[in-house]
Protein backbone atom coordinates (compact mmCIF):
# COMPACT_ATOMS: atom_id res chain seq x y z
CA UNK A 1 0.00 0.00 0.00
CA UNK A 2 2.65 2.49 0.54
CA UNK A 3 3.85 2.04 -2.41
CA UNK A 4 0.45 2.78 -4.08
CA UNK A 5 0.47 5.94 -1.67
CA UNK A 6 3.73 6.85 -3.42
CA UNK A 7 2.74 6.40 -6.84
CA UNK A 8 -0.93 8.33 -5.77
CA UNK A 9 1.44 11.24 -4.55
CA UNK A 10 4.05 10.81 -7.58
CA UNK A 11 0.89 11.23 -9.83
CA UNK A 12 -0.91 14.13 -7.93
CA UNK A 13 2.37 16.00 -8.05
CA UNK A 14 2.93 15.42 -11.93
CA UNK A 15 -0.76 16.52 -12.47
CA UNK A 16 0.01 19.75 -10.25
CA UNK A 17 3.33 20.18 -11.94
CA UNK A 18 1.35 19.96 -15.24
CA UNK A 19 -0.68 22.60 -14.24
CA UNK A 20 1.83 25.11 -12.72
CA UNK A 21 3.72 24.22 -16.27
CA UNK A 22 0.40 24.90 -18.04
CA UNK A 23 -0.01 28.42 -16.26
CA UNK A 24 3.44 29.05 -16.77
CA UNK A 25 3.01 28.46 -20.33
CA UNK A 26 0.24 30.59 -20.67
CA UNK A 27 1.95 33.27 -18.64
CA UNK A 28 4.76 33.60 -20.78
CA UNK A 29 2.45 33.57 -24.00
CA UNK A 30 0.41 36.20 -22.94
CA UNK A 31 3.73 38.22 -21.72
CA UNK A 32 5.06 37.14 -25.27
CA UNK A 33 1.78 38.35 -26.94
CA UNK A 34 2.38 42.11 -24.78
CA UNK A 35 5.99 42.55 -25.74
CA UNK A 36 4.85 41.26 -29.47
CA UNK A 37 2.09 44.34 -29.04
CA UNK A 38 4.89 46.82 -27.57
CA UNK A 39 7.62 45.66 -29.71
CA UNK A 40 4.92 46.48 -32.98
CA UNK A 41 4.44 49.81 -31.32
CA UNK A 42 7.60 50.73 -31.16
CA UNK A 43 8.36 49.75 -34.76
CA UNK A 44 5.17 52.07 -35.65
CA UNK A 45 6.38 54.88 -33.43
CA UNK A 46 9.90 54.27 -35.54
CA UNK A 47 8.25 54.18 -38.74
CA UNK A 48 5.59 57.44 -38.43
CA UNK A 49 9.48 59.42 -36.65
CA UNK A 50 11.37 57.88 -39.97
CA UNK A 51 8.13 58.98 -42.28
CA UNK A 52 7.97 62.70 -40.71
CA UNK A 53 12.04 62.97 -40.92
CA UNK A 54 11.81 62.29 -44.94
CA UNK A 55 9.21 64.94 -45.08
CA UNK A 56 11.84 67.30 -43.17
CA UNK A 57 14.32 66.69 -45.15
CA UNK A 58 11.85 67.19 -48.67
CA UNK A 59 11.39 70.41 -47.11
CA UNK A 60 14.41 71.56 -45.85
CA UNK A 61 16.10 70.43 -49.09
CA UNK A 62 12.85 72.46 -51.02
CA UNK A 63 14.13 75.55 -49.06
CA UNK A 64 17.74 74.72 -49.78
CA UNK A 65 17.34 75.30 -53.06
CA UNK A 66 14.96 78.24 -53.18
CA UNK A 67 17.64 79.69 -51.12
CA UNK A 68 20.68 78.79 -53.19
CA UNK A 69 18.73 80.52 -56.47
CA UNK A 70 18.15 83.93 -54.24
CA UNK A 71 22.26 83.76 -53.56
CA UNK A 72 22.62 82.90 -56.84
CA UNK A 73 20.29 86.22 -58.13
CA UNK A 74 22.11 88.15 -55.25
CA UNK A 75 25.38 87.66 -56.81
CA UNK A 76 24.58 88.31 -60.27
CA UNK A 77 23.07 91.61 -58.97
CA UNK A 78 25.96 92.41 -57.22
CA UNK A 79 28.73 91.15 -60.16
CA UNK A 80 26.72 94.28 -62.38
CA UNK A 81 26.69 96.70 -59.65
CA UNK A 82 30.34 95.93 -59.23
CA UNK A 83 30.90 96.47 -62.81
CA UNK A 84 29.13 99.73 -62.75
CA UNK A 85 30.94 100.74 -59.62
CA UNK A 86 34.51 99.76 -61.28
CA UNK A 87 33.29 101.99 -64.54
CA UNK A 88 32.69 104.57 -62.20
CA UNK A 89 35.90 104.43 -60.50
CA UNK A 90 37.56 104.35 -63.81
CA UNK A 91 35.94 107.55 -64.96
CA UNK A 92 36.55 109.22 -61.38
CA UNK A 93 40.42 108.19 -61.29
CA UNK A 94 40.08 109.78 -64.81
CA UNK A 95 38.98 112.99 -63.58
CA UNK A 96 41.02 112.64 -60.91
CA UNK A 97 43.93 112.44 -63.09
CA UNK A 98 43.43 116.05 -64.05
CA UNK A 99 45.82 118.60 -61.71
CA UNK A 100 43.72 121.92 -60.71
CA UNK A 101 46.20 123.81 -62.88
CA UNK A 102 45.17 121.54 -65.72
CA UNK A 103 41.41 122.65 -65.21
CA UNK A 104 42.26 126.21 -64.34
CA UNK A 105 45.13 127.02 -66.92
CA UNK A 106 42.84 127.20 -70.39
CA UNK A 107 40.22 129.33 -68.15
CA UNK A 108 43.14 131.82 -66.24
CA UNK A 109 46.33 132.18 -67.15
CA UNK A 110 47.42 135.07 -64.70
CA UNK A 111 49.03 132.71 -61.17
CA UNK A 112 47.23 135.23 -58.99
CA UNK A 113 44.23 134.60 -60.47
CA UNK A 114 44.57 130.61 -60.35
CA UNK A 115 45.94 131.38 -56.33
CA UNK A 116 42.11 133.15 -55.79
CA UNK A 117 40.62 130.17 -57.33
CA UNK A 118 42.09 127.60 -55.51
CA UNK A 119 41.45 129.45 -52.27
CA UNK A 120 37.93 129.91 -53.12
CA UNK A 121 37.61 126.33 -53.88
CA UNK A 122 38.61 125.63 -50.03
CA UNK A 123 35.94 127.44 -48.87
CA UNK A 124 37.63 130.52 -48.18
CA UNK A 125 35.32 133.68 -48.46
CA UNK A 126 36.28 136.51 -51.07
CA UNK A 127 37.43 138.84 -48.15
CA UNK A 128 39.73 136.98 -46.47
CA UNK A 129 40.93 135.88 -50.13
CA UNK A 130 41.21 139.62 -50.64
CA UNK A 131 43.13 140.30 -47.55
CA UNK A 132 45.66 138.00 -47.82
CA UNK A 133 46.72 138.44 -51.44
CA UNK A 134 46.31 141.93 -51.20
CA UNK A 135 43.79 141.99 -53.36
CA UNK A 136 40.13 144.65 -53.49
CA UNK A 137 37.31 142.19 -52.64
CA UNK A 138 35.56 143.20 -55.86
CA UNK A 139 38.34 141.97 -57.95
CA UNK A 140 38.52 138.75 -56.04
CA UNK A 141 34.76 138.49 -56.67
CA UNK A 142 35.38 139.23 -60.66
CA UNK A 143 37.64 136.76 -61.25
CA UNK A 144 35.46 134.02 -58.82
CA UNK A 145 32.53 134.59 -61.03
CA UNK A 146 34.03 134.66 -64.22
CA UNK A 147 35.66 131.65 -63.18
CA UNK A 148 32.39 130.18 -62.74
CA UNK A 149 30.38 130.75 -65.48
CA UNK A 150 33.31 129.45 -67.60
CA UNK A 151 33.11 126.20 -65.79
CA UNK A 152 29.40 126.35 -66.40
């Protein structure tokens, strides 16, 4: 009989061991089944992030370009302003060129008179002018108005 007992208790162990292997089973298929559902989630998070980063970079890469042709415009606008501003220079450095005698010689002749000029063109008024070349101020007036209209 005990060993009946034995083989009663061997057999309600292996039917309770079934079971807790059963639930354990099931336990671990239903955990399986959640990390299968987060695991998906995750890869759909992943995917919508990737998806939304493409359409960034569409953008950004839109705008990259817009931005490139307004540099691009900006330059060329610049290169003819440049151009004009180096024609400018050249016709400047031209006048430039030109000594005050050279501009004052065909018009007066006499050095005082070319002295009163040259004064006059340094702001200094006809009195003073007159003053210190010893001059009357209606002279030194004369000669800065005839001076002038012949530049006129």
């Amino acid at each position: 009989m005990m060993e009946h007992i034995n083989f009663d208790y061997v057999a309600y162990a292996q039917i309770a061991l079934s079971i807790i292997l059963v639930v354990v089973l099931l336990f671990v298929m239903f955990k399986q089944s959640s990390i299968n559902s987060k695991i998906n989630n995750f890869i759909e998070s992943f995917e919508e992030i990737i998806s939304e980063h493409e359409q960034i970079i569409e953008q950004f890469d839109k705008n990259l370009k817009e931005k490139k042709m307004l540099i691009e415009k900006l330059l060329a606008n610049l290169d003819k302003k440049i151009a004009i501003g180096e024609e400018l220079c050249n016709k400047l450095s031209t006048l430039i060129e030109r000594t005050p005698e050279e501009n004052t010689t065909p018009i007066l002749r006499n050095p005082e008179h070319e002295k009163i000029i040259r004064l006059a063109n340094k702001g200094v008024n006809a009195k003073t002018i007159a003053k210190e070349l010893q001059k009357s101020v209606g002279e030194v007036e004369l000669i800065i108005d005839i001076y002038k209209a012949k530049i006129k």
